[in-house]
Protein backbone atom coordinates (compact mmCIF):
# COMPACT_ATOMS: atom_id res chain seq x y z
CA UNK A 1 -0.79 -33.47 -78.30
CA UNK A 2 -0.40 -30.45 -80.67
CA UNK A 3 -1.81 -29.92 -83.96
CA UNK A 4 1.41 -31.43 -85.84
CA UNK A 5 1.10 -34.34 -83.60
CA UNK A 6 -2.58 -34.75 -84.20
CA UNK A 7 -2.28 -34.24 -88.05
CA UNK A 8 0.44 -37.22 -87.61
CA UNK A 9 -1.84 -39.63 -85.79
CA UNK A 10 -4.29 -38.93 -88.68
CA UNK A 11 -2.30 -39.65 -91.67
CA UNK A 12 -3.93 -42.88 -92.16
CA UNK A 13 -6.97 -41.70 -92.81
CA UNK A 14 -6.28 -38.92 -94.60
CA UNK A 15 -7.65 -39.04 -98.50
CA UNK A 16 -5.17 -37.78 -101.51
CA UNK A 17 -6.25 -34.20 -101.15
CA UNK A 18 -5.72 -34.36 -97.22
CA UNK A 19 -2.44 -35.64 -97.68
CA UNK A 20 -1.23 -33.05 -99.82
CA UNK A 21 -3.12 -30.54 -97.29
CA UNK A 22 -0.74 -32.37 -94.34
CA UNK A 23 2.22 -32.36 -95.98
CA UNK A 24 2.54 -28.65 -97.27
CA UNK A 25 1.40 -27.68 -93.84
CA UNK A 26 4.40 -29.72 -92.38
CA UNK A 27 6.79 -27.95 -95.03
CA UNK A 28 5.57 -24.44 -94.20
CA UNK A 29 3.69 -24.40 -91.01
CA UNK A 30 4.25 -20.86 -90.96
CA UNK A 31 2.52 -19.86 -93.55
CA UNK A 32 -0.18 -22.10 -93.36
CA UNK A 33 -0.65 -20.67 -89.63
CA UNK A 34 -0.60 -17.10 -90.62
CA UNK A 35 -1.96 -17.18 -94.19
CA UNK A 36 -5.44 -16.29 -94.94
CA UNK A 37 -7.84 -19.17 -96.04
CA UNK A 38 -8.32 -17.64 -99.88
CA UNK A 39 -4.65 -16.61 -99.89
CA UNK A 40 -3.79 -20.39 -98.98
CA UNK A 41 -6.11 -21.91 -101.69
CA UNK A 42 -5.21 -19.61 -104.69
CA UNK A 43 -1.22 -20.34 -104.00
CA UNK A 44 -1.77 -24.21 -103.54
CA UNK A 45 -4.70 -24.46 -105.42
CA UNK A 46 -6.40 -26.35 -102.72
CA UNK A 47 -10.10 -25.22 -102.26
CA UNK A 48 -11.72 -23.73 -99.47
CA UNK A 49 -14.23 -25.99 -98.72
CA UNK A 50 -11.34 -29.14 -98.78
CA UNK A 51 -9.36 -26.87 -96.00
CA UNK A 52 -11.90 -26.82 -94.19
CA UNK A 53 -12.95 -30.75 -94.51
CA UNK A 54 -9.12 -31.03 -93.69
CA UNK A 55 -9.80 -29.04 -90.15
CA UNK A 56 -13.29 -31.04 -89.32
CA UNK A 57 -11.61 -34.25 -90.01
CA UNK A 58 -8.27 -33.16 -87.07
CA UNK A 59 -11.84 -32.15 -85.00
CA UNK A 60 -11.99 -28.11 -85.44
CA UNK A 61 -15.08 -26.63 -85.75
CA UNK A 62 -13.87 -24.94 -89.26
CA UNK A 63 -10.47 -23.96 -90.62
CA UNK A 64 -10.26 -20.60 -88.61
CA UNK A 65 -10.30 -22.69 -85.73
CA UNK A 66 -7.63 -25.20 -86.91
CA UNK A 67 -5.64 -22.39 -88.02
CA UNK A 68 -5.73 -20.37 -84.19
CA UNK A 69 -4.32 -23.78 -82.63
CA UNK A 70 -1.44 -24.37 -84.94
CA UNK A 71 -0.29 -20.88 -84.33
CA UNK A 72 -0.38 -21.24 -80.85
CA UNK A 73 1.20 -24.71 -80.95
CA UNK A 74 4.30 -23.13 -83.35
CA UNK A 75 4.85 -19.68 -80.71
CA UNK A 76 4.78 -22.63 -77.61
CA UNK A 77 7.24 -24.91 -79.64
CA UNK A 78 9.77 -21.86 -80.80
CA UNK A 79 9.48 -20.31 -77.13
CA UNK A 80 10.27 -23.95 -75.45
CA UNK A 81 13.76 -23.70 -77.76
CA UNK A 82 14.95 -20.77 -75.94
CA UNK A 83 17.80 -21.83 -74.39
CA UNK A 84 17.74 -22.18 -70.31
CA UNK A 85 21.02 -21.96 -68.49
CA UNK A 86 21.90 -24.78 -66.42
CA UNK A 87 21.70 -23.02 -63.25
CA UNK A 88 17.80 -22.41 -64.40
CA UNK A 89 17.48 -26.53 -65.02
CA UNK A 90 19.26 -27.50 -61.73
CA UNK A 91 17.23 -25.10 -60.17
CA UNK A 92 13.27 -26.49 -61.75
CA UNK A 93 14.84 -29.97 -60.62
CA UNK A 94 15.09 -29.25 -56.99
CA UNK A 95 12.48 -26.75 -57.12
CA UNK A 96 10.31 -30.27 -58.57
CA UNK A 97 11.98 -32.27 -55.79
CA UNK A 98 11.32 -30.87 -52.62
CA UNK A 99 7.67 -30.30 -54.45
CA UNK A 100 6.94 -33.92 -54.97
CA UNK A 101 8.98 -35.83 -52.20
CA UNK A 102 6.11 -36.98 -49.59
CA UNK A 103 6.96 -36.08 -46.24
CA UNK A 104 4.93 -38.59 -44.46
CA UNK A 105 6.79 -41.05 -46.01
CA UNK A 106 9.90 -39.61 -44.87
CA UNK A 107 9.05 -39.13 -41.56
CA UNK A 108 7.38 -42.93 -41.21
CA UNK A 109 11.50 -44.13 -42.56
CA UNK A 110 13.08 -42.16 -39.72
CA UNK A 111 10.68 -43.75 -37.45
CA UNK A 112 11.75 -47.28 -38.87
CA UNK A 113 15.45 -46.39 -39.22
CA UNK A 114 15.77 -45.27 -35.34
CA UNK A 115 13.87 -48.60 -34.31
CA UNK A 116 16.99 -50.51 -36.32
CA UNK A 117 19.89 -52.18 -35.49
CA UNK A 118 21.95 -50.61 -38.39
CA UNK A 119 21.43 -48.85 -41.26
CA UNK A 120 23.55 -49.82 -44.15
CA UNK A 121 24.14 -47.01 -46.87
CA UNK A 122 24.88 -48.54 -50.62
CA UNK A 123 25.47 -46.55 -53.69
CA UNK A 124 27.38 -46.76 -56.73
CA UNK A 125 29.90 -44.50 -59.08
CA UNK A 126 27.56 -41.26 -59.30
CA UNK A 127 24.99 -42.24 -56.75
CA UNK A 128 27.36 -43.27 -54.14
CA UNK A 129 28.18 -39.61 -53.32
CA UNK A 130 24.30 -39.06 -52.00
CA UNK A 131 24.61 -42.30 -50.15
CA UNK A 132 28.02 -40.82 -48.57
CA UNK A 133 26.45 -37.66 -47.84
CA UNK A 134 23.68 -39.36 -45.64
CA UNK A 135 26.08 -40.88 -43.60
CA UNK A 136 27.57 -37.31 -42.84
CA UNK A 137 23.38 -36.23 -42.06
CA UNK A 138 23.17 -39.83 -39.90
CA UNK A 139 26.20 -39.39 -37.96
CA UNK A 140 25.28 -36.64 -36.10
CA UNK A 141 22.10 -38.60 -34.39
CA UNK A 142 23.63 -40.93 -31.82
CA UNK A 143 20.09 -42.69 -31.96
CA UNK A 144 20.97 -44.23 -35.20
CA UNK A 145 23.36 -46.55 -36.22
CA UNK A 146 24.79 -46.36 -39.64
CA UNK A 147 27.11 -47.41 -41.92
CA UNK A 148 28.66 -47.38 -45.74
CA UNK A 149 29.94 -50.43 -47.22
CA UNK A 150 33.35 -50.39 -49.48
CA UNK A 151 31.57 -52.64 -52.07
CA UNK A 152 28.46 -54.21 -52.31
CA UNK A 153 29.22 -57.37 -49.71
CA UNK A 154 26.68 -57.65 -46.97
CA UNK A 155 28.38 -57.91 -43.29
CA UNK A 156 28.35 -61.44 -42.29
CA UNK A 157 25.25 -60.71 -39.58
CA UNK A 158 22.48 -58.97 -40.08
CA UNK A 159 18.32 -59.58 -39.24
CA UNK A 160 15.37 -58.50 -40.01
CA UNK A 161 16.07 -55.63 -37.45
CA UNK A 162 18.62 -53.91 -40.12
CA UNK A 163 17.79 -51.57 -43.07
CA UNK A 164 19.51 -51.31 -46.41
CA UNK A 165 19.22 -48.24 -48.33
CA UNK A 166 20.06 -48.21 -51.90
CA UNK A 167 20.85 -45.05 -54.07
CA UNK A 168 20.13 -46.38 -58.02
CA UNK A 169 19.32 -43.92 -60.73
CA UNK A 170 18.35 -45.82 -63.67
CA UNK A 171 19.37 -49.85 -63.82
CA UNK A 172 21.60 -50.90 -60.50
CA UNK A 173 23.53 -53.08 -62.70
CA UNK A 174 26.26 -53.12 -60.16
CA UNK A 175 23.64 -54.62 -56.96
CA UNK A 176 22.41 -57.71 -58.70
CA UNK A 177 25.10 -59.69 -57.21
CA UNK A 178 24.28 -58.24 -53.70
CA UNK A 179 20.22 -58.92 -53.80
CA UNK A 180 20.95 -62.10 -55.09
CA UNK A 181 22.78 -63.09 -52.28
CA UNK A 182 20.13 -62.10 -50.13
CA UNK A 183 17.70 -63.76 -51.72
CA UNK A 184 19.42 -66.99 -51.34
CA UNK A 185 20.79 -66.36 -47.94
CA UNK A 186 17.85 -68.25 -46.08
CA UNK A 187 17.59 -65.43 -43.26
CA UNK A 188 15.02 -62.85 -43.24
CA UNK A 189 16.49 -60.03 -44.92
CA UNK A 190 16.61 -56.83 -43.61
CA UNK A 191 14.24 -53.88 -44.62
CA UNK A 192 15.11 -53.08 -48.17
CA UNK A 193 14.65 -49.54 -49.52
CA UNK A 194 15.67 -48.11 -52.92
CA UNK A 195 15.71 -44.54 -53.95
CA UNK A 196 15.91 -43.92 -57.47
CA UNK A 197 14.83 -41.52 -60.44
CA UNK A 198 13.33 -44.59 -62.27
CA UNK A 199 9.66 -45.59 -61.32
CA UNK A 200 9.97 -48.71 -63.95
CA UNK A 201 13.67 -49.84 -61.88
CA UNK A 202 14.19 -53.12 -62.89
CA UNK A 203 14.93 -54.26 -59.00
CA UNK A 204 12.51 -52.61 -57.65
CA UNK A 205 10.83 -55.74 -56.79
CA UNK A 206 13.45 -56.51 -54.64
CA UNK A 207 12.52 -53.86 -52.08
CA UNK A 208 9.57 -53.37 -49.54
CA UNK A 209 9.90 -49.54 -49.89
CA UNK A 210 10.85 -47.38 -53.15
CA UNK A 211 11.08 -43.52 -53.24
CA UNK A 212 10.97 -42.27 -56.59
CA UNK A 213 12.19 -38.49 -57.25
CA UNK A 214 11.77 -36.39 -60.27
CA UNK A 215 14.11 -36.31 -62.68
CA UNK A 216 15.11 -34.44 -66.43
CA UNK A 217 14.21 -36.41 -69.64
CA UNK A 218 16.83 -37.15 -72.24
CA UNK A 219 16.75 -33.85 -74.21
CA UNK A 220 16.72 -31.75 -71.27
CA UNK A 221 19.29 -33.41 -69.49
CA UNK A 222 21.55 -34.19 -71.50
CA UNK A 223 24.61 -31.66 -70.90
CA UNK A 224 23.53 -32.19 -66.90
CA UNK A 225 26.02 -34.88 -65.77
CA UNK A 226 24.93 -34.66 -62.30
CA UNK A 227 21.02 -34.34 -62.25
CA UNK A 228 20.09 -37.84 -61.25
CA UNK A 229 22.46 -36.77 -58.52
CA UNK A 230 21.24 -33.33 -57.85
CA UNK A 231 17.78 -34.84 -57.27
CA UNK A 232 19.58 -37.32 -54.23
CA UNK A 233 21.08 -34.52 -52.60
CA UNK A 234 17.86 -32.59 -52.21
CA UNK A 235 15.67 -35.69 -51.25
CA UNK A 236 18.78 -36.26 -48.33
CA UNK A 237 18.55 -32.29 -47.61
CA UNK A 238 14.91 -32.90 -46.98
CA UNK A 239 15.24 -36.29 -45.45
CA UNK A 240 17.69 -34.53 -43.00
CA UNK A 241 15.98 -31.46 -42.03
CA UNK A 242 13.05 -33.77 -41.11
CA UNK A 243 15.36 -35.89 -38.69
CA UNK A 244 16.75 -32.63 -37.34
CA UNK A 245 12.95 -31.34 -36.86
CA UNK A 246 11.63 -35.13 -35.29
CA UNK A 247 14.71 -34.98 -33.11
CA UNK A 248 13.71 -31.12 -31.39
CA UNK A 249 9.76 -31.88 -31.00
């Protein structure tokens, strides 16, 4: 939280003079950040002594104090506007994928998905080009048997000896129809596994494995079409190389 933050989740308890103290400072936070203490109190005619009641109260040890922080809090605000090219955000996205993906758990799927009878590959609009892509990374291991479906119907047979993994970024909208189904199928349903961007997916429930991957929040992201996508094709680069590497030792 920075000091304009802190100041806001104050403002209830703030007296008359603090409030007029809060709200100059969020007029001209420049000036109150670079100002000197008695050049501050003979322009606003705010005294010294309620400045510095002002800083104690936000948890400063004096106004000096309170005065260093907001600086520093305006040159990190102005210096986070620079604009970064897209190549640069692309880049800190896969750069924070291959960081936080957990290769144990990747290797412990490729375990699972060679003891299966099929793998079935689902994805939707944008995320069924990483679930297409896969295919092209499975194909090349006879060991494993895999498959895309045109649309979300389920073959007629499948076990418990099957997999099902699901590319969703945000909602899976489009697979409700398709868990439903197998939840009222009556068989034991085949190893579910979703891989998303969203750790709060609203079917995640549905599945006995999730891999969540990092993604951009709205104000960073939003002239990247393809990020949610970006961070699939890394997590399958990874999930690939591993296979390749399992499949030499």
């Amino acid at each position: 939280m920075n000091t304009l933050e802190l100041m806001d989740s104050k403002l209830s308890s703030f007296s008359k003079t603090d409030r007029s103290i809060y709200e100059m400072i969020k007029k001209f936070p420049a000036d109150w950040a670079e100002g000197s203490i008695t050049e501050l109190s003979d322009k606003t005619k705010i005294t010294k002594p309620a400045m510095t009641r002002f800083a104690k109260k936000l948890g400063f040890s004096g106004f000096a104090e309170f005065q260093y922080q907001l600086a520093m809090d305006l040159r990190d605000s102005k210096a986070s506007k620079v604009n970064i090219s897209r190549a640069e955000q692309y880049g800190r996205l896969l750069k924070q994928t291959e960081e936080s993906t957990d290769l144990d758990q990747i290797r412990n799927l490729i375990r699972r998905m060679k003891k299966s009878r099929k793998v079935i590959l689902i994805g939707s609009n944008l995320s069924r080009l990483p679930a297409e892509s896969l295919l092209i990374g499975l194909s090349l291991h006879n060991d494993i048997c895999s498959m895309i479906l045109p649309s979300d119907i389920m073959p007629y047979h499948y076990n418990e000896d099957d997999m099902i993994i699901i590319y969703s970024a945000i909602s899976g909208n489009s697979h409700q129809e398709l868990l439903k189904s197998l939840r009222r199928s009556g068989v034991t349903k085949p190893y579910m596994v979703l891989v998303t961007v969203n750790s709060k997916h609203p079917l995640r429930h549905n599945f006995d494995e999730m891999i969540v991957l990092p993604t951009l929040n709205l104000k960073e992201s939003g002239s990247l079409v393809f990020s949610d996508t970006f961070s699939f094709f890394m997590f399958n680069d990874l999930f690939i190389n591993e296979l390749n590497q399992m499949g030499e030792s």
